[in-house]
C-alpha atoms as a PDB file:
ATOM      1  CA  UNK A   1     -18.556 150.654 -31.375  1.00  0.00           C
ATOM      2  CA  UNK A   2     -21.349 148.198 -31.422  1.00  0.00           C
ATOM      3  CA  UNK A   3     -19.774 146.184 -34.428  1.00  0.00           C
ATOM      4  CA  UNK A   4     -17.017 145.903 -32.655  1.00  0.00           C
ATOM      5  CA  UNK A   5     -19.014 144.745 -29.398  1.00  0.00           C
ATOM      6  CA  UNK A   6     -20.300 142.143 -31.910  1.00  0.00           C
ATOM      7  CA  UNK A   7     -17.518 141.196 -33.172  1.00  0.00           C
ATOM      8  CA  UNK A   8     -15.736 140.342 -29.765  1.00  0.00           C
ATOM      9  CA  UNK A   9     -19.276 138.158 -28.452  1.00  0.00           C
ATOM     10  CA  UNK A  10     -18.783 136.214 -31.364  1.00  0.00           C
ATOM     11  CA  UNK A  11     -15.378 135.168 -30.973  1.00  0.00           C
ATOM     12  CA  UNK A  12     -16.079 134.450 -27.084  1.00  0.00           C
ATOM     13  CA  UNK A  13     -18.558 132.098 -28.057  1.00  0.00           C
ATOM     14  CA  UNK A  14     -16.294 129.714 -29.749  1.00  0.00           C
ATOM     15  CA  UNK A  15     -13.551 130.058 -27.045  1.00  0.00           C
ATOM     16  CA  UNK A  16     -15.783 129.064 -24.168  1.00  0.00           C
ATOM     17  CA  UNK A  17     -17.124 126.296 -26.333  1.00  0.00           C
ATOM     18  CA  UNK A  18     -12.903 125.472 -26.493  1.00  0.00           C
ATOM     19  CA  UNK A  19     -12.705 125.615 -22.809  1.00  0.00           C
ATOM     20  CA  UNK A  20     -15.777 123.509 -21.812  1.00  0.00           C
ATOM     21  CA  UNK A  21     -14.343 120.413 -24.569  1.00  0.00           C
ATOM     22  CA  UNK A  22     -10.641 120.520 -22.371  1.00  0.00           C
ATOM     23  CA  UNK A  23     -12.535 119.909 -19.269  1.00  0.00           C
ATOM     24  CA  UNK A  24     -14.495 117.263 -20.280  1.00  0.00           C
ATOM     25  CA  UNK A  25     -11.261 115.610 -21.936  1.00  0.00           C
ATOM     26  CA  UNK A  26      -9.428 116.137 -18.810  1.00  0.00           C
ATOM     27  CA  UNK A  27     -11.968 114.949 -16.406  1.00  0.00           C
ATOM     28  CA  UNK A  28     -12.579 111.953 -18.841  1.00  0.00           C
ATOM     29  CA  UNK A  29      -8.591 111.314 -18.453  1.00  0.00           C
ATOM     30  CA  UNK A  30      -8.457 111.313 -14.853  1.00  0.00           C
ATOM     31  CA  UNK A  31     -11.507 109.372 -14.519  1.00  0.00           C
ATOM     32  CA  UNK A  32     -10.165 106.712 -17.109  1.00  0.00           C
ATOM     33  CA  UNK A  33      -9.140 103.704 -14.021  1.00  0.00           C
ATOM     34  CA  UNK A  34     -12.909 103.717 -13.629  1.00  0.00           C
ATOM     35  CA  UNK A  35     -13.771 103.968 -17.152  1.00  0.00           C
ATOM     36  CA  UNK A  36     -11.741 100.574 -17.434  1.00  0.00           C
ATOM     37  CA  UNK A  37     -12.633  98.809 -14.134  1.00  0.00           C
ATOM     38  CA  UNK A  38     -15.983  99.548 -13.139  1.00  0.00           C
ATOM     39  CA  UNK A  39     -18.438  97.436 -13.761  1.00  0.00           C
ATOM     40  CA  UNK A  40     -21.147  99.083 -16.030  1.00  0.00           C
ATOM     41  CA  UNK A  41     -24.149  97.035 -14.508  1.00  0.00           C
ATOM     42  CA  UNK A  42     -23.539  98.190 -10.874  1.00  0.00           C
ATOM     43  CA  UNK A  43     -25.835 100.888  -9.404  1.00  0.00           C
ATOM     44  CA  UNK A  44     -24.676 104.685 -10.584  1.00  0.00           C
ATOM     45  CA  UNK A  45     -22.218 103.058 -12.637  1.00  0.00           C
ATOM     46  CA  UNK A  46     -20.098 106.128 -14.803  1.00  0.00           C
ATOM     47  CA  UNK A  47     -20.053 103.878 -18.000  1.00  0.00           C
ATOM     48  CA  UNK A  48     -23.820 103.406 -17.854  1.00  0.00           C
ATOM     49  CA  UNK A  49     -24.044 107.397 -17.575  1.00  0.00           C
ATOM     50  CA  UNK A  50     -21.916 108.232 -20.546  1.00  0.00           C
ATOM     51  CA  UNK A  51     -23.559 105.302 -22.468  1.00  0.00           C
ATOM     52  CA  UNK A  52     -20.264 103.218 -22.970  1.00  0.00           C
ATOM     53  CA  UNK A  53     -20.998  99.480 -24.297  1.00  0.00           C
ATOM     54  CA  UNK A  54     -18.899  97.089 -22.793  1.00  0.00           C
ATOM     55  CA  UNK A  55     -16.963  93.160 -23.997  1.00  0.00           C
ATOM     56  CA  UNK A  56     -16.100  90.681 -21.312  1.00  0.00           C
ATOM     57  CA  UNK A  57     -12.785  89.382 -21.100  1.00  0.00           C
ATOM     58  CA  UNK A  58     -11.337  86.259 -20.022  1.00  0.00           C
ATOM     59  CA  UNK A  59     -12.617  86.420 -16.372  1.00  0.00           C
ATOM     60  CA  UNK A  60     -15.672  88.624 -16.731  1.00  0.00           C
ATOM     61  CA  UNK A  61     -16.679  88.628 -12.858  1.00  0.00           C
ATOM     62  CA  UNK A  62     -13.345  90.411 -12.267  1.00  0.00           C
ATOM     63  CA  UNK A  63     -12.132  92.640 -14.645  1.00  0.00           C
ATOM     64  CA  UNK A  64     -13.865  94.417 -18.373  1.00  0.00           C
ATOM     65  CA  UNK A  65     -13.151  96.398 -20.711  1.00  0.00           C
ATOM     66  CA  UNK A  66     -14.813  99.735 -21.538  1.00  0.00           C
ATOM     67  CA  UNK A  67     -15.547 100.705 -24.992  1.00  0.00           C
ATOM     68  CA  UNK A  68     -15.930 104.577 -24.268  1.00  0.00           C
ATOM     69  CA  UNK A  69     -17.764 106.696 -26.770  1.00  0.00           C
ATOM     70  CA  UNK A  70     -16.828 110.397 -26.036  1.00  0.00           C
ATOM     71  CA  UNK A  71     -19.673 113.205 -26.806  1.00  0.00           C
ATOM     72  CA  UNK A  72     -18.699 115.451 -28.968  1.00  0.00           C
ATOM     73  CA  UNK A  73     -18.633 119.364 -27.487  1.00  0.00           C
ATOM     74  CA  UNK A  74     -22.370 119.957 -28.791  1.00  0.00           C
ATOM     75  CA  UNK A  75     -23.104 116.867 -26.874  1.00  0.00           C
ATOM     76  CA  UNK A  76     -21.573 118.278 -23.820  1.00  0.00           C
ATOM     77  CA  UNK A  77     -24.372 119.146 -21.629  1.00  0.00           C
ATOM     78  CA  UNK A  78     -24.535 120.558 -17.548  1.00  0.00           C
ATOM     79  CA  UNK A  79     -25.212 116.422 -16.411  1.00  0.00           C
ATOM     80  CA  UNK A  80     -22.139 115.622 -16.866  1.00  0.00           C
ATOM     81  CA  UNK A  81     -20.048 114.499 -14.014  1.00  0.00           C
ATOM     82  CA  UNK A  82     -17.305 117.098 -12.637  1.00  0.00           C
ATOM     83  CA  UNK A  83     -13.750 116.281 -12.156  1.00  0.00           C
ATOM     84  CA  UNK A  84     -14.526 116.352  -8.112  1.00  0.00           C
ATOM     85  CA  UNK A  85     -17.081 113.642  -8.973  1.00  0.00           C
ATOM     86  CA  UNK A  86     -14.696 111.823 -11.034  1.00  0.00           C
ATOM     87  CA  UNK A  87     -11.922 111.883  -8.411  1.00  0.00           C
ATOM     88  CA  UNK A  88     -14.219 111.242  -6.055  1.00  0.00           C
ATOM     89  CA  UNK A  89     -16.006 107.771  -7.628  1.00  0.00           C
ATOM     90  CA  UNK A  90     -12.397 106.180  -8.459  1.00  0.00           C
ATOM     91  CA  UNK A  91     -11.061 106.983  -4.720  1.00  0.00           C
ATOM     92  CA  UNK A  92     -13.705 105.027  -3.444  1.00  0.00           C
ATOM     93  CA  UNK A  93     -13.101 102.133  -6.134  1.00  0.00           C
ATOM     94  CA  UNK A  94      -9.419 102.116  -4.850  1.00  0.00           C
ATOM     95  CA  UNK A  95     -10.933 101.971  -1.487  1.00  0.00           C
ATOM     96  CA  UNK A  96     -13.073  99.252  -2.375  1.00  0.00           C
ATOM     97  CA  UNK A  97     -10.624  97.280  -3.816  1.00  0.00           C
ATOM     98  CA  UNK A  98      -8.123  98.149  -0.935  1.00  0.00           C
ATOM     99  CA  UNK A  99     -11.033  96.635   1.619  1.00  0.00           C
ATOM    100  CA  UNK A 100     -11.469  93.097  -0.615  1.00  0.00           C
ATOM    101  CA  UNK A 101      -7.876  92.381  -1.111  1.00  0.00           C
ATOM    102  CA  UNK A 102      -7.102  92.846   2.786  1.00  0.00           C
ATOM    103  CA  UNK A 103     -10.613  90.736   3.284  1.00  0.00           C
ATOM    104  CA  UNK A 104      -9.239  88.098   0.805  1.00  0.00           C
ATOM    105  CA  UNK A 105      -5.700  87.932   2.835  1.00  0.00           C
ATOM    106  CA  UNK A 106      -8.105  88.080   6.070  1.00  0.00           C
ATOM    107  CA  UNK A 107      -9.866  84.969   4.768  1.00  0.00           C
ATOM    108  CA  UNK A 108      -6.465  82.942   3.505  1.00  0.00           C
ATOM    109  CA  UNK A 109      -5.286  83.277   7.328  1.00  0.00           C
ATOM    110  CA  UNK A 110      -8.105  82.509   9.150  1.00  0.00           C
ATOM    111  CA  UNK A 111      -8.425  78.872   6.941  1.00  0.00           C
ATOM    112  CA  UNK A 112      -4.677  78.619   7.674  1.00  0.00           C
ATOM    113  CA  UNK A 113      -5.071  79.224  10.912  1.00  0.00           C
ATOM    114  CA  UNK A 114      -8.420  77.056  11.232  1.00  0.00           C
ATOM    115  CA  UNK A 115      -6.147  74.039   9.669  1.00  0.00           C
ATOM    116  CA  UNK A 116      -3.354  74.902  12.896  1.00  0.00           C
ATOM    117  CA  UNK A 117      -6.171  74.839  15.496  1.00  0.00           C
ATOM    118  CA  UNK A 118      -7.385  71.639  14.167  1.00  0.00           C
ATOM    119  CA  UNK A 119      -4.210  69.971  14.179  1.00  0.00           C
ATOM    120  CA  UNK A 120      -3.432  71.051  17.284  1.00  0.00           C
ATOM    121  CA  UNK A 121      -6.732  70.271  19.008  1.00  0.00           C
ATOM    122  CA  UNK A 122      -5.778  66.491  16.773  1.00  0.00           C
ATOM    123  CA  UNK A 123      -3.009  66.401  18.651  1.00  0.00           C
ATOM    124  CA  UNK A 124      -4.217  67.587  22.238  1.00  0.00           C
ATOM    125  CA  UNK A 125      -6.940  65.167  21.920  1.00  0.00           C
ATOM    126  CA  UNK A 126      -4.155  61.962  21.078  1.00  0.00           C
ATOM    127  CA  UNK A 127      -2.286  63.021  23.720  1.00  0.00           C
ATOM    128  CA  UNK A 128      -5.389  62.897  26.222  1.00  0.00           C
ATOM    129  CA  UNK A 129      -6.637  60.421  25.244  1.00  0.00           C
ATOM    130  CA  UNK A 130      -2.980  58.347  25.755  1.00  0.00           C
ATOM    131  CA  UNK A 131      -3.016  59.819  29.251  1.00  0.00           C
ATOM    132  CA  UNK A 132      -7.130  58.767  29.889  1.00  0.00           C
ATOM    133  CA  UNK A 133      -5.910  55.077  29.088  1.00  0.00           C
ATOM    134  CA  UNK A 134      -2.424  55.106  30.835  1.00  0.00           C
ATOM    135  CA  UNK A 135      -4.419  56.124  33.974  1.00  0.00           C
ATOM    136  CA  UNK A 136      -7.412  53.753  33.190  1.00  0.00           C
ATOM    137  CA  UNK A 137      -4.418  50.770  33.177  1.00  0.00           C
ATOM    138  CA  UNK A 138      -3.191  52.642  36.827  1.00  0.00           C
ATOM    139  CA  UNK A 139      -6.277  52.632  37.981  1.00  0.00           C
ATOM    140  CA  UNK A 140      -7.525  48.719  37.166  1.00  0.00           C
ATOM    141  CA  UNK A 141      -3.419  47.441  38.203  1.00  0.00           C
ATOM    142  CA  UNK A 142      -4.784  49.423  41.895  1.00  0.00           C
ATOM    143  CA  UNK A 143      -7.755  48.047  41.944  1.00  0.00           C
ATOM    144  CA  UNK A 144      -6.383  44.589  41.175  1.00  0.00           C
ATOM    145  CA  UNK A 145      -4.125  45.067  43.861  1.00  0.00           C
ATOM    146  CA  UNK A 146      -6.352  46.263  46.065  1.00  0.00           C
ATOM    147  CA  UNK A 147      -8.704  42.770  45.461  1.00  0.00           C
ATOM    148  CA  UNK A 148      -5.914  41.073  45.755  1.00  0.00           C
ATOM    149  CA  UNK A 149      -5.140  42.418  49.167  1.00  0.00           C
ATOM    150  CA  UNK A 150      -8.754  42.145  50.546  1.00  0.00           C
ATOM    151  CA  UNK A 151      -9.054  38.662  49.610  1.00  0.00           C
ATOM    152  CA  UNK A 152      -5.373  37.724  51.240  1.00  0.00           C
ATOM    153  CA  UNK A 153      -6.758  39.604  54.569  1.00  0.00           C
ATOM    154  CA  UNK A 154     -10.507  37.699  54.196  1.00  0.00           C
ATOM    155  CA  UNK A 155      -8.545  34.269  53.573  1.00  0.00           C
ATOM    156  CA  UNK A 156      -5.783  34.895  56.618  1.00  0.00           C
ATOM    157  CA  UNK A 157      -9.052  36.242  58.972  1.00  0.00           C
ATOM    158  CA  UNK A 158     -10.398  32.826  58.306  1.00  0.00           C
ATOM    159  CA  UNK A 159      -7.485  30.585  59.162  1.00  0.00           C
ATOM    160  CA  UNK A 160      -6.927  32.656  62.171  1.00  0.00           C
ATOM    161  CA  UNK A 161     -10.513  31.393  63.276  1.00  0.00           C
ATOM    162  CA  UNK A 162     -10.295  28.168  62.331  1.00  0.00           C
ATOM    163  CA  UNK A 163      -7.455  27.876  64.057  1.00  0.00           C
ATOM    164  CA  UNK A 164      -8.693  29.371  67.065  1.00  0.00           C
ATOM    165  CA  UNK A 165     -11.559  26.731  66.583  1.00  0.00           C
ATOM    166  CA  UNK A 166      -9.049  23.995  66.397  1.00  0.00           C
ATOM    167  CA  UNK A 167      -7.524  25.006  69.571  1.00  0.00           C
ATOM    168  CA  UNK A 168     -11.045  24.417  71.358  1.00  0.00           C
ATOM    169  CA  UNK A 169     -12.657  21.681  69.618  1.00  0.00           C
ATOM    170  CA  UNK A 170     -11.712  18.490  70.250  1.00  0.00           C
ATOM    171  CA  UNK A 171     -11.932  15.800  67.499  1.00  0.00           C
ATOM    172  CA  UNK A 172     -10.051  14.808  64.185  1.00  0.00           C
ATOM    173  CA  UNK A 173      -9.474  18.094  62.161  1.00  0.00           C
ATOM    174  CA  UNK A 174      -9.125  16.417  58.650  1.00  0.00           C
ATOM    175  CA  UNK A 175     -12.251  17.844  56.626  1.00  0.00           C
ATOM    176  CA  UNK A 176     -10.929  16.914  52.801  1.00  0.00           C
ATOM    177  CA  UNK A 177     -10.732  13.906  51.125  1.00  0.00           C
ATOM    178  CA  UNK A 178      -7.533  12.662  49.772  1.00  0.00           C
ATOM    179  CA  UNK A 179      -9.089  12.247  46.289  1.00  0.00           C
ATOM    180  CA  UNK A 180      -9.640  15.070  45.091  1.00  0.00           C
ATOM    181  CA  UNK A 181     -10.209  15.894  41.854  1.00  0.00           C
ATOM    182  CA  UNK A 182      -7.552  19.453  40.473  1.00  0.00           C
ATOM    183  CA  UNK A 183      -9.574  22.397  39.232  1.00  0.00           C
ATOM    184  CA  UNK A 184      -8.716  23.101  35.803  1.00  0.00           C
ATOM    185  CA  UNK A 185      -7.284  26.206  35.943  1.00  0.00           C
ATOM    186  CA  UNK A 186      -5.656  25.599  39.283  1.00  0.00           C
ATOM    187  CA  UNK A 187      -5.408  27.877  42.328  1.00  0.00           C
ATOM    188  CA  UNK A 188      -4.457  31.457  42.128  1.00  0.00           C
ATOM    189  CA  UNK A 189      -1.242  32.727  43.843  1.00  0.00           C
ATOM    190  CA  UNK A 190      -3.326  34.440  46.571  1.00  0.00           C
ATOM    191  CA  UNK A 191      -4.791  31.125  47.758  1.00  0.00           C
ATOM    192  CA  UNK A 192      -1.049  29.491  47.538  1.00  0.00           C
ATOM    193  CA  UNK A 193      -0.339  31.913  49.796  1.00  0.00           C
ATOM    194  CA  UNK A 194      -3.046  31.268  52.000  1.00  0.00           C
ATOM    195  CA  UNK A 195      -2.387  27.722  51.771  1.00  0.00           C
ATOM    196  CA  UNK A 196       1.264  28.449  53.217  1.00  0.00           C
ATOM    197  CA  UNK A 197      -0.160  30.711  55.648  1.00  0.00           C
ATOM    198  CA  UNK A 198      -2.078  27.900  57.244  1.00  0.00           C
ATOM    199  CA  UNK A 199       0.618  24.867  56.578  1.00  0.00           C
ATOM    200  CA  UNK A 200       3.506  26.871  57.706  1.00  0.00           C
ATOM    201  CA  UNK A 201       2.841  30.667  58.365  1.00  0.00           C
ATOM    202  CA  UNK A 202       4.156  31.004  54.888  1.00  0.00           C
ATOM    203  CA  UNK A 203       7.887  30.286  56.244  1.00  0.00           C
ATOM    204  CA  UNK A 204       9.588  28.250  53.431  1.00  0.00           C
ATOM    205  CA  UNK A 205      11.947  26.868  56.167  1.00  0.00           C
ATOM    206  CA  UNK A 206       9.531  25.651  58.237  1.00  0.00           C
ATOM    207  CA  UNK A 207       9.449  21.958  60.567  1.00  0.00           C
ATOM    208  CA  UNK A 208       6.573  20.569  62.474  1.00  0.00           C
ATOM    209  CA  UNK A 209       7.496  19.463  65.670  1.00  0.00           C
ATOM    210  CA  UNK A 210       6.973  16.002  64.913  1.00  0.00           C
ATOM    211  CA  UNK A 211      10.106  16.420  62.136  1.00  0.00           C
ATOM    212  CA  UNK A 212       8.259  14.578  59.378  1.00  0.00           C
ATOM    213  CA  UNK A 213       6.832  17.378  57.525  1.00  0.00           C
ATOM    214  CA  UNK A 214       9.054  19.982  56.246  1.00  0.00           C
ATOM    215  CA  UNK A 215       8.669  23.032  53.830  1.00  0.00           C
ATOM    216  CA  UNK A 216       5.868  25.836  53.222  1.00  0.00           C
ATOM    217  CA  UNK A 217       3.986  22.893  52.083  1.00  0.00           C
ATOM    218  CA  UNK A 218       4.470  20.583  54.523  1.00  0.00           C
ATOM    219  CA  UNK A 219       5.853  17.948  52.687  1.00  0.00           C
ATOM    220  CA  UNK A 220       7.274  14.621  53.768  1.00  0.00           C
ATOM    221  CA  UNK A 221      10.106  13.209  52.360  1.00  0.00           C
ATOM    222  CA  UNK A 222       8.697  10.368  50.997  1.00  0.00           C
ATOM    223  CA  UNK A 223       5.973  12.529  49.370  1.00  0.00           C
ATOM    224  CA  UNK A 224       8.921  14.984  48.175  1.00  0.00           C
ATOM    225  CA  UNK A 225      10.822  11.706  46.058  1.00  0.00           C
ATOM    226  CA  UNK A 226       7.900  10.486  44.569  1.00  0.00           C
ATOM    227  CA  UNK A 227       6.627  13.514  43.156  1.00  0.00           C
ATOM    228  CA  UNK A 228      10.655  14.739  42.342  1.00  0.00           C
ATOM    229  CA  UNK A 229      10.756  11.327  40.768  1.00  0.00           C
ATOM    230  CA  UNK A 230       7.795  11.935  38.240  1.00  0.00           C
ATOM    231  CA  UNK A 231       9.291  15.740  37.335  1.00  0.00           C
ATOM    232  CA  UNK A 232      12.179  16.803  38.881  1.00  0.00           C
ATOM    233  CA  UNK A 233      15.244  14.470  39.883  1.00  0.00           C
ATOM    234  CA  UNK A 234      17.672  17.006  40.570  1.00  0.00           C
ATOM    235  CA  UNK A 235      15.205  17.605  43.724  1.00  0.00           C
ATOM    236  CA  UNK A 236      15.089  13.732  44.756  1.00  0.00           C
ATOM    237  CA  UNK A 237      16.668  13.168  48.222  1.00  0.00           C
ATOM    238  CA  UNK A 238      16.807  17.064  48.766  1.00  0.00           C
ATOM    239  CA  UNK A 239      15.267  18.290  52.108  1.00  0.00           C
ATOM    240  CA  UNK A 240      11.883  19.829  51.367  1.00  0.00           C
ATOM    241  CA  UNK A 241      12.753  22.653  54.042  1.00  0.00           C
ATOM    242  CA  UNK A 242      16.259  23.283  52.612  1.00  0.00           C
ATOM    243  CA  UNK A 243      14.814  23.262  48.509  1.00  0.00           C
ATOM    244  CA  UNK A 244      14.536  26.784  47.071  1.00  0.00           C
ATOM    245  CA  UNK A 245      11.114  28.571  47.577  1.00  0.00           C
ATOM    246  CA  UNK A 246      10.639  28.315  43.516  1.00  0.00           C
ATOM    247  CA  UNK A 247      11.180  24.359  43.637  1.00  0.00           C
ATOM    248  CA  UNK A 248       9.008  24.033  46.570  1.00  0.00           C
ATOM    249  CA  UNK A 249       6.392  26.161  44.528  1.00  0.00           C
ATOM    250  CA  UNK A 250       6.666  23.824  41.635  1.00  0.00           C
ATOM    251  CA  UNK A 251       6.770  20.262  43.479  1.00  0.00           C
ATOM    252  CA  UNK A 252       3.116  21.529  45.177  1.00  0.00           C
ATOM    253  CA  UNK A 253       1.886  22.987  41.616  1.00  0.00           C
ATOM    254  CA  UNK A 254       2.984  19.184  40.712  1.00  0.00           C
ATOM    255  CA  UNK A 255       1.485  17.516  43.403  1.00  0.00           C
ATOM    256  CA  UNK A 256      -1.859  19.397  42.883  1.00  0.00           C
ATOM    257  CA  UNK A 257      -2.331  18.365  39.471  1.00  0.00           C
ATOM    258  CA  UNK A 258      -2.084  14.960  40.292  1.00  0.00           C
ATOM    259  CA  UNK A 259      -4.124  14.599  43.349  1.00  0.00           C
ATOM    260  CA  UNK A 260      -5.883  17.949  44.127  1.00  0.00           C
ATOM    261  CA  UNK A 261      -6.312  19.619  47.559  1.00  0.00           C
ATOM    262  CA  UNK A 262      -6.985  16.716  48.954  1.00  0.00           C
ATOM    263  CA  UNK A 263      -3.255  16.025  49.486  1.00  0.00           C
ATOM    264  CA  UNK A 264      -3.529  19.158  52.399  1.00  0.00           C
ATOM    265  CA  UNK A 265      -6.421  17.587  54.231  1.00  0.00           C
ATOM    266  CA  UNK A 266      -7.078  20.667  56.204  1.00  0.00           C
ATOM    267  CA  UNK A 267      -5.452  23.594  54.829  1.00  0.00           C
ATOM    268  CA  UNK A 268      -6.559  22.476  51.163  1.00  0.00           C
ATOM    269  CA  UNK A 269      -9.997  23.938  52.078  1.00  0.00           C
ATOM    270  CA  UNK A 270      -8.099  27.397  50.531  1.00  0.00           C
ATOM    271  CA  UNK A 271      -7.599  25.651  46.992  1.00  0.00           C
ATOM    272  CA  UNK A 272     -10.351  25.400  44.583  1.00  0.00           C
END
């Protein structure tokens, strides 16, 4: 009986020692994607435990190749890692990889998106800035207009009083001398018009009560022929008061370059 007890312990022996090689085979199968992928220098690294030596590839930061060196069953010992282990380590490399590739794709849209929003603010800030200097130009045209309109109402306020003077002084009202020399860049339309204001109201049809001058400018007819002899001789002969406002415009412009304000002894004082 106790041979045959012996007998039976010594065949168990090498049938566990059987057993123990399959599991380390299989666990060393299923564990293979991190036999191949890990990196052996990282911290608790499974290659570094089972003492593989490893040969970079073609892009070494990325991916190497593990030259695994299995133990042989004597070698087997109670530190190595379990199947649960195993399983375990190359879930959380497929997690791990799972996390960089959607944090790579994360990082590709946000610089594609980055590149929109700067286009887009490009754009937002051309198109303000167009509108900033289409409503500076509104802005300076209003307050042109707006100079332009105070100076027409300073200019009229002062022929209205020196009219009113006129009216009460008594005495010769001629203040400029017929001489005059033109300023060089010759009056501006606002003091035109306050030069018709005072001749003739600014009425292009207008006649003194005398007869002899006639127009917005108060011309006579024999000034009117001698200047539209010198420029214009369609106008010669016409009536200053019947001439189109543009050719009575022109025949003073005229007039003013060759003798200056002086030729409107009072109401010159509005020309430069």
């Amino acid at each position: 009986m106790s041979g045959g007890e012996g007998d039976g312990a010594l065949d168990a022996e090498p049938t566990v020692e059987r057993w123990r090689v399959a599991v380390v085979a299989m666990a060393t199968v299923a564990a293979l994607p991190l036999f191949v992928l890990e990196n052996p220098s990282s911290p608790g690294a499974l290659t570094g435990t089972a003492g593989a030596a490893t040969r970079p590839v073609a892009d070494a930061s990325r991916v190497e190749t593990i030259e695994l060196v299995l133990a042989t069953p004597n070698s087997v010992s109670s530190t190595a890692p379990s199947v649960a282990e195993l399983s375990s380590r190359a879930r959380d490399w497929h997690l791990a990889r799972s996390s960089r590739e959607v944090q790579d794709r994360m990082a590709v849209i946000a610089h594609e998106n980055e590149v929109e929003a700067l286009a887009a603010a490009q754009l937002v800030a051309a198109d303000e800035f167009a509108k900033r200097a289409e409503l500076d130009a509104l802005l300076e045209a209003r307050q042109r207009e707006a100079d332009r309109e105070a100076e027409r109402d300073r200019l009229r306020a002062e022929e209205l009083r020196r009219r009113e003077e006129a009216m009460t002084t008594p005495g010769p009202t001629t203040t400029i001398p017929w001489d005059t020399e033109p300023h060089p860049h010759g009056p501006s339309d606002i003091q035109w018009e306050a030069l018709r204001f005072c001749e003739a109201t600014g009425d292009y049809t207008a006649v003194n009560p005398t007869g002899k001058y006639r127009g917005a400018y108060q011309f006579s007819r024999q000034t009117w022929d001698w200047i539209a002899e010198l420029h214009f001789e369609r106008l010669v002969g016409v009536d200053p008061a019947a001439a189109a406002p543009i050719d009575q415009d022109r025949m003073a412009q005229a007039l003013y370059d060759l003798r200056g304000r002086g030729q409107w002894p009072v109401c010159g004082r509005y020309l430069p």
